[in-house]
N, C-alpha and C. Protein backbone atom coordinates (compact mmCIF):
# COMPACT_ATOMS: atom_id res chain seq x y z
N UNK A 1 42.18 -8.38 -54.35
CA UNK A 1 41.11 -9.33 -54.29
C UNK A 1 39.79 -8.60 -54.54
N UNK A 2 39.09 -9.26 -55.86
CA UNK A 2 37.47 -8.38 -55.42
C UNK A 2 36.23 -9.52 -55.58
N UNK A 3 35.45 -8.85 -54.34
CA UNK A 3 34.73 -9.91 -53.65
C UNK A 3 33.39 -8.88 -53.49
N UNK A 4 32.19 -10.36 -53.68
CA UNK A 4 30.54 -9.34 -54.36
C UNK A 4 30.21 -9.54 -52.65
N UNK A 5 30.09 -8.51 -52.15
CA UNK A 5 29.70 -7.85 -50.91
C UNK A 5 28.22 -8.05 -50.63
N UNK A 6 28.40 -8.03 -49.12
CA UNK A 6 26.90 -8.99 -48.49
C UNK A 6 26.16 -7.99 -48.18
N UNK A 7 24.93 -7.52 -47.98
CA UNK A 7 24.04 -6.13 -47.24
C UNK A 7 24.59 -6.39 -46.37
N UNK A 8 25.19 -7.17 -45.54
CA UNK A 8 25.79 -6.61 -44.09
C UNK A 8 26.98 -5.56 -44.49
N UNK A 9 27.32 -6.15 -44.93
CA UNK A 9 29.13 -5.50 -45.68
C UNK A 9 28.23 -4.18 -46.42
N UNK A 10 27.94 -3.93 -47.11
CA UNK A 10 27.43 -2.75 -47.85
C UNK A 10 27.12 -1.89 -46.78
N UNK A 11 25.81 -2.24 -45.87
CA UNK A 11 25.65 -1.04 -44.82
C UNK A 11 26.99 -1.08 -43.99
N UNK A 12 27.82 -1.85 -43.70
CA UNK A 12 28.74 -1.10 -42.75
C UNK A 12 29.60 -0.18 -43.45
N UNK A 13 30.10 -0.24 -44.68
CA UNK A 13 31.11 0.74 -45.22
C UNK A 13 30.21 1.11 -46.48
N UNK A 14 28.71 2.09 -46.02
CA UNK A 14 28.46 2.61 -47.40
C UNK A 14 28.65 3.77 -47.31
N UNK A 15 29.23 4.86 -46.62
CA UNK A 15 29.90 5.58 -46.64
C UNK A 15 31.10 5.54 -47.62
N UNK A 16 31.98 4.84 -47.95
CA UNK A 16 32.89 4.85 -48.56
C UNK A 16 31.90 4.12 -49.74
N UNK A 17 30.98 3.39 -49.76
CA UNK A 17 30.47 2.87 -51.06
C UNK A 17 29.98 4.07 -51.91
N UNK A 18 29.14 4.77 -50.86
CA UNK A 18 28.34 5.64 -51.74
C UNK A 18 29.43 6.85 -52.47
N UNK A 19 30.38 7.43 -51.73
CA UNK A 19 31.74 8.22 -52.25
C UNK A 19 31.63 7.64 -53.89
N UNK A 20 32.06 6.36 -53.92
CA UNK A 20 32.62 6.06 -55.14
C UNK A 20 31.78 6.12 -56.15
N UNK A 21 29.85 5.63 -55.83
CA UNK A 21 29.12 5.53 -56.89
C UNK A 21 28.57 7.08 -56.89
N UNK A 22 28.58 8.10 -56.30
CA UNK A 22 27.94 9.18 -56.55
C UNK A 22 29.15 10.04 -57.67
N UNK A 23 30.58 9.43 -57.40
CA UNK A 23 31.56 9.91 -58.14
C UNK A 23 31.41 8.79 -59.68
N UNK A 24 30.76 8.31 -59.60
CA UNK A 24 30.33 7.11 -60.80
C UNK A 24 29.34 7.21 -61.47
N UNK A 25 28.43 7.85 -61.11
CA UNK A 25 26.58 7.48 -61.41
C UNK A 25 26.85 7.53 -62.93
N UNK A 26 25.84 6.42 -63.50
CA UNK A 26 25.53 5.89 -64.87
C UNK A 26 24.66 7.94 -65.29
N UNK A 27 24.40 7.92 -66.39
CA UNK A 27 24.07 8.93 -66.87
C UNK A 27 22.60 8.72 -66.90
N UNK A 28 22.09 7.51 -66.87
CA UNK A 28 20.27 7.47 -66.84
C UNK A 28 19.74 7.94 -65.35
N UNK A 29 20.44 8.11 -64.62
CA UNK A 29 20.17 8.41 -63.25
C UNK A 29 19.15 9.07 -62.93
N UNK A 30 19.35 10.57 -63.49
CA UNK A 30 18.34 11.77 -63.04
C UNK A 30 19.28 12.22 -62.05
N UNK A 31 17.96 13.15 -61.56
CA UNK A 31 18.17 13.88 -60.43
C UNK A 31 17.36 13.89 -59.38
N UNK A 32 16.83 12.68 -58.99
CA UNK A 32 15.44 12.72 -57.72
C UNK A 32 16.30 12.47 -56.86
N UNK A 33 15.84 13.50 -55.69
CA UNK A 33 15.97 13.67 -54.29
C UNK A 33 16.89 13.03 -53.45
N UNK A 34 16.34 11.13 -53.74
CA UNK A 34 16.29 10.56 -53.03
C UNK A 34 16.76 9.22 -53.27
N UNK A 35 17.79 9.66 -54.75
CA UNK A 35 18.54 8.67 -55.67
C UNK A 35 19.56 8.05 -54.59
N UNK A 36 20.31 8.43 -53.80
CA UNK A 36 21.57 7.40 -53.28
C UNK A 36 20.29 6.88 -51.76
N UNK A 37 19.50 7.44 -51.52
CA UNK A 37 18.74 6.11 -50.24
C UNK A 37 17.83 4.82 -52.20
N UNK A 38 17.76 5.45 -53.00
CA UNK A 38 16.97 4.67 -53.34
C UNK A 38 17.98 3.43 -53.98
N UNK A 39 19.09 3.86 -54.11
CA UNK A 39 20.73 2.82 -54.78
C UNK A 39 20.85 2.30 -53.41
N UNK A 40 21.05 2.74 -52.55
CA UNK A 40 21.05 1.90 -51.18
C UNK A 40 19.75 1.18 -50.66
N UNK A 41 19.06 0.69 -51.44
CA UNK A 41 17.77 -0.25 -51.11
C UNK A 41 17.82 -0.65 -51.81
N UNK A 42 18.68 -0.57 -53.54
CA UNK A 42 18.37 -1.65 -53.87
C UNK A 42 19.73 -2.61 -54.34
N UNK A 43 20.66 -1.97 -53.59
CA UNK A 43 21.85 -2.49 -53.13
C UNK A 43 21.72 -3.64 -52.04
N UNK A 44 20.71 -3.33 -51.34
CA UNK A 44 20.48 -4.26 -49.75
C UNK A 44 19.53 -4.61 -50.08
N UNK A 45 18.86 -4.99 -51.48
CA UNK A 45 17.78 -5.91 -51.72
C UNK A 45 18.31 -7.04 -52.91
N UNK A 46 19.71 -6.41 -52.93
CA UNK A 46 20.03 -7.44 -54.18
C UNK A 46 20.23 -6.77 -55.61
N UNK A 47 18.87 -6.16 -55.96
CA UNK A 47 18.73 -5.97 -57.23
C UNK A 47 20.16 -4.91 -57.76
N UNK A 48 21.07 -5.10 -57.17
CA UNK A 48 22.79 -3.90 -57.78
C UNK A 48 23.01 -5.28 -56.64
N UNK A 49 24.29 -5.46 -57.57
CA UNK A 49 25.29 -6.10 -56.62
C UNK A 49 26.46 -5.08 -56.32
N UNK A 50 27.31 -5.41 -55.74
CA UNK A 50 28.46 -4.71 -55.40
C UNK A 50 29.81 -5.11 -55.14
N UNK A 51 30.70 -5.09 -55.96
CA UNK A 51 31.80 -5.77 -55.51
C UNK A 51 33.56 -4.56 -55.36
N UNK A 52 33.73 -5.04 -54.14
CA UNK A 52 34.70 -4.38 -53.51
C UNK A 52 36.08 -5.27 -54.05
N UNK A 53 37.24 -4.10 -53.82
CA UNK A 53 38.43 -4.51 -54.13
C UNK A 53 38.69 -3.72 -53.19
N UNK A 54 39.58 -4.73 -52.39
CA UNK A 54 40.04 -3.86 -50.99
C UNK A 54 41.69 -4.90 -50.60
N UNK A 55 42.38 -4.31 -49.62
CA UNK A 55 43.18 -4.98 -49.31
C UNK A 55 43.38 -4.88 -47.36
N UNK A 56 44.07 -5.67 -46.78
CA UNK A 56 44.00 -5.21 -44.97
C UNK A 56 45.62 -3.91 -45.17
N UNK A 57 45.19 -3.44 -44.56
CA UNK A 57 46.20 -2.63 -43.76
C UNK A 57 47.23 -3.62 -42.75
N UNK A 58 48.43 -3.14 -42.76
CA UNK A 58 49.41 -3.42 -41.60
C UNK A 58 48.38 -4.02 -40.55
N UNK A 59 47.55 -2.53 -40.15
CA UNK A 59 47.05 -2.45 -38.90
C UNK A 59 45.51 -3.54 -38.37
N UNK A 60 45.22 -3.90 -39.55
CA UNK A 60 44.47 -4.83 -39.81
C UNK A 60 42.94 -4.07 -40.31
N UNK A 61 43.24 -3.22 -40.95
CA UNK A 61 42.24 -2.11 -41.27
C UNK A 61 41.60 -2.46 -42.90
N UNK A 62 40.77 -2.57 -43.21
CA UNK A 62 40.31 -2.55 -44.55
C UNK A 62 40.37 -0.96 -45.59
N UNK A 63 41.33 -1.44 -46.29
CA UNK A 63 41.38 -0.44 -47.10
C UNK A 63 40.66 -0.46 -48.93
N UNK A 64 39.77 0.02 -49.26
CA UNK A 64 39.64 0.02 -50.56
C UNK A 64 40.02 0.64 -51.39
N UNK A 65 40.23 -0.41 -52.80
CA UNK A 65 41.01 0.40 -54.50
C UNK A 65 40.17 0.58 -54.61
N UNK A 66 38.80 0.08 -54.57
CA UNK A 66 37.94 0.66 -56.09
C UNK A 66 36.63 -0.34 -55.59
N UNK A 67 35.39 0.65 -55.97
CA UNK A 67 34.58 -0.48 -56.62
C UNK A 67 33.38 -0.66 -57.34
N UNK A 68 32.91 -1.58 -57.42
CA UNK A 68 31.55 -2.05 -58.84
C UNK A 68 31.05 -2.41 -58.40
N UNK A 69 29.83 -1.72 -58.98
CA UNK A 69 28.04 -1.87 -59.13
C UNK A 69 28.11 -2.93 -60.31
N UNK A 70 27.19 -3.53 -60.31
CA UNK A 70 26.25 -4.02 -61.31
C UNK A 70 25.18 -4.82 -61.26
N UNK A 71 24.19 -4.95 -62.67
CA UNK A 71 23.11 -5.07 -62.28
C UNK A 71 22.77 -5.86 -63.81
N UNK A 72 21.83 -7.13 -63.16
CA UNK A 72 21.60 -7.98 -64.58
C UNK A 72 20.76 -7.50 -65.29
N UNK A 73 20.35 -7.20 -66.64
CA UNK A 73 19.62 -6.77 -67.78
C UNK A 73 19.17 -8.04 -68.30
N UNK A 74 17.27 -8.36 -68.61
CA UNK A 74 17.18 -8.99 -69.51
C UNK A 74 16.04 -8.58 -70.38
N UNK A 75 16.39 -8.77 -71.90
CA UNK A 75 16.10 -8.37 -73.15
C UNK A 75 15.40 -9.71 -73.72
N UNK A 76 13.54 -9.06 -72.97
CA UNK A 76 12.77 -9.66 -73.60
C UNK A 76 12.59 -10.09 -75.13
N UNK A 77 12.83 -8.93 -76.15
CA UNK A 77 12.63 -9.14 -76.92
C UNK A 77 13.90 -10.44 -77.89
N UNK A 78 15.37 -10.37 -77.22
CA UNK A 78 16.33 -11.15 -78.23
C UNK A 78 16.26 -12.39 -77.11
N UNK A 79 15.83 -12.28 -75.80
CA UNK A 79 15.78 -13.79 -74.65
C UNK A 79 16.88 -13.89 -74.24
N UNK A 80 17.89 -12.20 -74.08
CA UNK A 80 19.28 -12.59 -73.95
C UNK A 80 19.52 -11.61 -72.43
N UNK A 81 20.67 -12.00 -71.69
CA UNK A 81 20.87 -11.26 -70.26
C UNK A 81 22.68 -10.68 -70.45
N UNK A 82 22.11 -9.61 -69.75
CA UNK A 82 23.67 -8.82 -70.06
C UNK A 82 23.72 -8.43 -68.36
N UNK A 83 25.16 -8.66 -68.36
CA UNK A 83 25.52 -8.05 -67.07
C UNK A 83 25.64 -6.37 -66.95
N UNK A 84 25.66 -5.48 -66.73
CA UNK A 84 25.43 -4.02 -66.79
C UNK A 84 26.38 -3.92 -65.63
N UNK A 85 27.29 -3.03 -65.86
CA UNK A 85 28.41 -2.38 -65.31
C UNK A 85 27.85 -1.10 -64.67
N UNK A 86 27.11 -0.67 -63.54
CA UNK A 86 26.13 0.12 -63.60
C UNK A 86 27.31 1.35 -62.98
N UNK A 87 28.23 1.30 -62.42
CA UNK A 87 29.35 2.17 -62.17
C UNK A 87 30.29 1.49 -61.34
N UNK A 88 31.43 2.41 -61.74
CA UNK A 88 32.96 1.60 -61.39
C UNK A 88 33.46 2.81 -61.04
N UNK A 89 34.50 2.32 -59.68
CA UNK A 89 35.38 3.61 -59.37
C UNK A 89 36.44 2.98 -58.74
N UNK A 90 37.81 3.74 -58.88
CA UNK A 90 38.79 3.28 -58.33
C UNK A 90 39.08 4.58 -57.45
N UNK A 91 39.38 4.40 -56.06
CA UNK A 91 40.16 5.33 -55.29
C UNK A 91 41.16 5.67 -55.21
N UNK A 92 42.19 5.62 -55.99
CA UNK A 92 43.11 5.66 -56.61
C UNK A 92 43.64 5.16 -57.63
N UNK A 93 44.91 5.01 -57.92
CA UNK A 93 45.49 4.15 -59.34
C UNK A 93 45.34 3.18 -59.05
N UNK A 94 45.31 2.14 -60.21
CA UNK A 94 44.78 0.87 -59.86
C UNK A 94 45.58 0.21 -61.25
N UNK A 95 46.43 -0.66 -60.72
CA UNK A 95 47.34 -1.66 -61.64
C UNK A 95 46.72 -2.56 -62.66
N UNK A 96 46.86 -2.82 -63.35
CA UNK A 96 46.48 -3.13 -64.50
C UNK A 96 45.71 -5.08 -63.75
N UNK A 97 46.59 -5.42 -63.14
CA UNK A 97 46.67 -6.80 -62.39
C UNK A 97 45.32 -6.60 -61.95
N UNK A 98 44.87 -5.15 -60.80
CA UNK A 98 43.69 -5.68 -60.31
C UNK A 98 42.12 -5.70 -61.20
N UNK A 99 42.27 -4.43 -61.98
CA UNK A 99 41.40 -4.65 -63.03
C UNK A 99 41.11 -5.91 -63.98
N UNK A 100 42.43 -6.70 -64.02
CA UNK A 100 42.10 -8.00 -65.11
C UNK A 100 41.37 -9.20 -64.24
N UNK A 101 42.11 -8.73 -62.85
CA UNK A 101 41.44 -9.56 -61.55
C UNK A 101 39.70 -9.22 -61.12
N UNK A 102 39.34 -8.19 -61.94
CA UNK A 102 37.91 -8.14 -61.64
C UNK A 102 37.52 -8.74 -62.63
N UNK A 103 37.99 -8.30 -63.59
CA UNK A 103 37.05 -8.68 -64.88
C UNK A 103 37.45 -9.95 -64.57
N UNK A 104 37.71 -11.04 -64.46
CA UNK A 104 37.52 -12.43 -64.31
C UNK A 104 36.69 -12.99 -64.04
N UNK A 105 36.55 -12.07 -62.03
CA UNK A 105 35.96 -12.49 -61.25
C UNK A 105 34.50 -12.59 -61.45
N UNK A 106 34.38 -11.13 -62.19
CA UNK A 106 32.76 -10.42 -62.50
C UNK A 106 32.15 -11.48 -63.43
N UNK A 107 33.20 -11.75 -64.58
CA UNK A 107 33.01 -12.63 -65.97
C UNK A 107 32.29 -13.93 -65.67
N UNK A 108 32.86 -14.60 -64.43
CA UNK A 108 32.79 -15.79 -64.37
C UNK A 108 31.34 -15.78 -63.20
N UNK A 109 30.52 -14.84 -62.34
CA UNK A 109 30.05 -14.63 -62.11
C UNK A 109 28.63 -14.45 -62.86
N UNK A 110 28.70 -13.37 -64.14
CA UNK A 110 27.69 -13.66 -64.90
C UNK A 110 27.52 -14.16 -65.71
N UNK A 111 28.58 -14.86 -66.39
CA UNK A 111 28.12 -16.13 -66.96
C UNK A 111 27.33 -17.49 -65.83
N UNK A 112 27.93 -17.62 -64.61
CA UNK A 112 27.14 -18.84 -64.07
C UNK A 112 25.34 -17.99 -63.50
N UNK A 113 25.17 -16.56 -64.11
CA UNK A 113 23.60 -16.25 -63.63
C UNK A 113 22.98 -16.31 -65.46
N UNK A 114 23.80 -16.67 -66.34
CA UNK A 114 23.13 -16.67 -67.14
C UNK A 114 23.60 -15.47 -68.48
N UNK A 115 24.09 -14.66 -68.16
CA UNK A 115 24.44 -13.57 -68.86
C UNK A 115 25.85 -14.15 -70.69
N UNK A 116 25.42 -13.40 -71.29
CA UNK A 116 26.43 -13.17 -72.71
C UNK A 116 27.23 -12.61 -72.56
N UNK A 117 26.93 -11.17 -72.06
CA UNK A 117 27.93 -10.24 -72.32
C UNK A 117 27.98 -8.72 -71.34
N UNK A 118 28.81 -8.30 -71.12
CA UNK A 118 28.84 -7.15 -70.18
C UNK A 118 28.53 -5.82 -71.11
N UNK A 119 27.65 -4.57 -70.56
CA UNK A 119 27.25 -3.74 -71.36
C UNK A 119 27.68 -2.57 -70.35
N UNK A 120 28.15 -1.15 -70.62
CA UNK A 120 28.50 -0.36 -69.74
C UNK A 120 28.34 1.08 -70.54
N UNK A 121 28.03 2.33 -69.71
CA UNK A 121 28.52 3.89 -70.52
C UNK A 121 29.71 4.51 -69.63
N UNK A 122 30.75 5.00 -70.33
CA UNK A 122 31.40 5.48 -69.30
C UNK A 122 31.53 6.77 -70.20
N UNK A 123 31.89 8.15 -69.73
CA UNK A 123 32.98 9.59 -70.56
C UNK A 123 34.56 9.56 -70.16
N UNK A 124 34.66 8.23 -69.16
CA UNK A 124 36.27 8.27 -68.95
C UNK A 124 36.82 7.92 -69.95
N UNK A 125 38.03 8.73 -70.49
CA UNK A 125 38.78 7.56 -71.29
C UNK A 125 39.80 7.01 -70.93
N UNK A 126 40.19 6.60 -70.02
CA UNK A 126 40.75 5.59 -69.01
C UNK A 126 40.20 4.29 -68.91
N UNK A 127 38.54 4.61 -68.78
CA UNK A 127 37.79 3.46 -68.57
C UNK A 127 37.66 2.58 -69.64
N UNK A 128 37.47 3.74 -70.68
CA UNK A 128 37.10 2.96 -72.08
C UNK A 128 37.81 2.73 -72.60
N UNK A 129 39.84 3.22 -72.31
CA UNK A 129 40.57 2.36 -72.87
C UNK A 129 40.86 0.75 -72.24
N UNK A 130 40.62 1.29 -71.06
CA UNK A 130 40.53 -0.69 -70.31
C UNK A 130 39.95 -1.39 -71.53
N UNK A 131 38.13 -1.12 -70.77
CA UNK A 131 37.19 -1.47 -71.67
C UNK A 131 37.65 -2.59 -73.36
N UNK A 132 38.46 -1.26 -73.96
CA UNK A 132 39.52 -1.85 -75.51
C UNK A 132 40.11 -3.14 -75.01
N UNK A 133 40.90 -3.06 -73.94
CA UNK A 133 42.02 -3.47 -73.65
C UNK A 133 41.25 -5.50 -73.48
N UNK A 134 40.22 -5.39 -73.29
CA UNK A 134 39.48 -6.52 -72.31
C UNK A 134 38.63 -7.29 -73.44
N UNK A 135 38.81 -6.34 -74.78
CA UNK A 135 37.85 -6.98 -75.72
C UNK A 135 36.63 -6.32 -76.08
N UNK A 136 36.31 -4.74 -75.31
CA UNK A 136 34.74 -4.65 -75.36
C UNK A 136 34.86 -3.42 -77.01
N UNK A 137 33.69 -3.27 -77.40
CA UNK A 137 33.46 -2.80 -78.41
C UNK A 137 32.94 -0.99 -78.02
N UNK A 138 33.48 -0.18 -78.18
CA UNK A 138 33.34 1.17 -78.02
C UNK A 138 33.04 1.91 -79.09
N UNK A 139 31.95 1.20 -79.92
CA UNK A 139 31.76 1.88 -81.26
C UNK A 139 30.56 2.91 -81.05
N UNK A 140 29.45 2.71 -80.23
CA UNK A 140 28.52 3.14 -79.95
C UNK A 140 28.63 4.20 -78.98
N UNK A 141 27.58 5.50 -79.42
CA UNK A 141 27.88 6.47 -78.40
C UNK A 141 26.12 6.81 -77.57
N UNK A 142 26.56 6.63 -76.37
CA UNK A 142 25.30 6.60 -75.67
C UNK A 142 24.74 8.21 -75.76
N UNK A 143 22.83 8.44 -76.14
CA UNK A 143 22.45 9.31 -76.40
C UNK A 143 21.46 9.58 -75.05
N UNK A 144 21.31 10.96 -74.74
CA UNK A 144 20.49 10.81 -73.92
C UNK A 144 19.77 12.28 -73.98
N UNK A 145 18.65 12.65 -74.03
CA UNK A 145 18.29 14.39 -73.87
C UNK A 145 16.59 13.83 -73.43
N UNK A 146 17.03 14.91 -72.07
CA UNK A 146 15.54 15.13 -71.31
C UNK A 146 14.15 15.30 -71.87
N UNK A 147 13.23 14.85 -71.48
CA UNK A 147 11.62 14.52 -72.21
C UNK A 147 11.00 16.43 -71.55
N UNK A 148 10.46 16.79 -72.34
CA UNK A 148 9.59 17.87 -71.52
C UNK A 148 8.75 17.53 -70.71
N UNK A 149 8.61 18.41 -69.64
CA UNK A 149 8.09 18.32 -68.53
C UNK A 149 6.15 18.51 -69.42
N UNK A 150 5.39 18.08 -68.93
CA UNK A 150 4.02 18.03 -69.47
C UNK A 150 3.29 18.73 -68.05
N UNK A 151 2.77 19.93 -68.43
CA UNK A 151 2.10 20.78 -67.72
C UNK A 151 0.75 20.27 -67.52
C-alpha cells in the first residue's frame, strides 16, 4: 500500500524517512550544512510530499519497502506542471506489483493537482529500467558542473 503521509506521520518516523532520502538525494542538492533540517521543513510545510509504502508486522509494527518524495514543478514559460520525483528509495527488493502500485497511486494524484507528466534524474539503472518499463523517456542525460565561487 502507498499512502502520501501527514507532518504528523513524517515527524514520527523521519528517522527512517530521512535514511532513505539522504540515500536518494536528487543531484541539484549541494552540500549546505543544513540540507536534511531544511528537506524536513519543507516536508512539514507541504512543499515535498512524501509517500510511504509500508506494510504492519505480525506484531502490529509498521514496517517500510520504500519511499517517495515529490514535489510539483511549474513552467512558467510552456503554463505546464510536472510532478518531480524528487527521490525514491526502496529498503529492500521491491516486487514489481508494488512499484506499479505507486505509480498509479502517485499518477492519479498529480493529475487531480493539475500536472502532465512526471519528470525525475536517477544514476540507478534499476530505476531507470522501471522508469522504461512505465512508459518514461530516458533519452536525456542530466548535466550538472559547479559555478565558481566569486571572490
Amino acid at each position: 500500500m502507498v499512502t502520501l503521509l501527514l507532518p504528523e506521520q513524517i515527524s514520527k518516523f523521519w528517522p527512517i524517512i530521512k535514511y532513505g532520502v539522504e540515500e536518494a538525494l536528487p543531484p541539484t542538492v549541494g552540500e549546505h550544512p543544513d540540507k536534511m533540517n531544511r528537506i524536513l521543513a519543507a516536508m512539514l510545510s507541504k512543499k515535498l510530499d512524501v509517500w510511504a509504502s509500508y506494510r504492519k508486522t505480525p506484531d502490529g509494527e509498521i514496517k517500510f519497502d520504500g519511499i517517495g518524495v515529490t514535489q510539483i514543478l511549474y513552467d512558467d514559460a510552456s503554463d505546464t506542471k510536472s510532478m518531480l520525483i524528487y527521490a525514491v528509495y526502496a529498503y529492500e527488493k521491491t516486487e514489481h506489483s508494488t512499484w506499479a502500485d505507486a505509480f498509479e497511486t502517485v499518477s492519479k494524484y498529480a493529475v487531480s493537482k493539475g500536472c502532465t507528466r512526471f519528470v525525475a534524474y536517477s544514476s540507478v539503472p534499476y530505476v531507470v529500467e522501471k522508469a522504461k518499463l512505465f512508459g518514461g523517456n530516458t533519452d536525456f542525460t542530466f548535466i550538472s558542473f559547479p559555478l565558481p565561487k566569486i571572490v
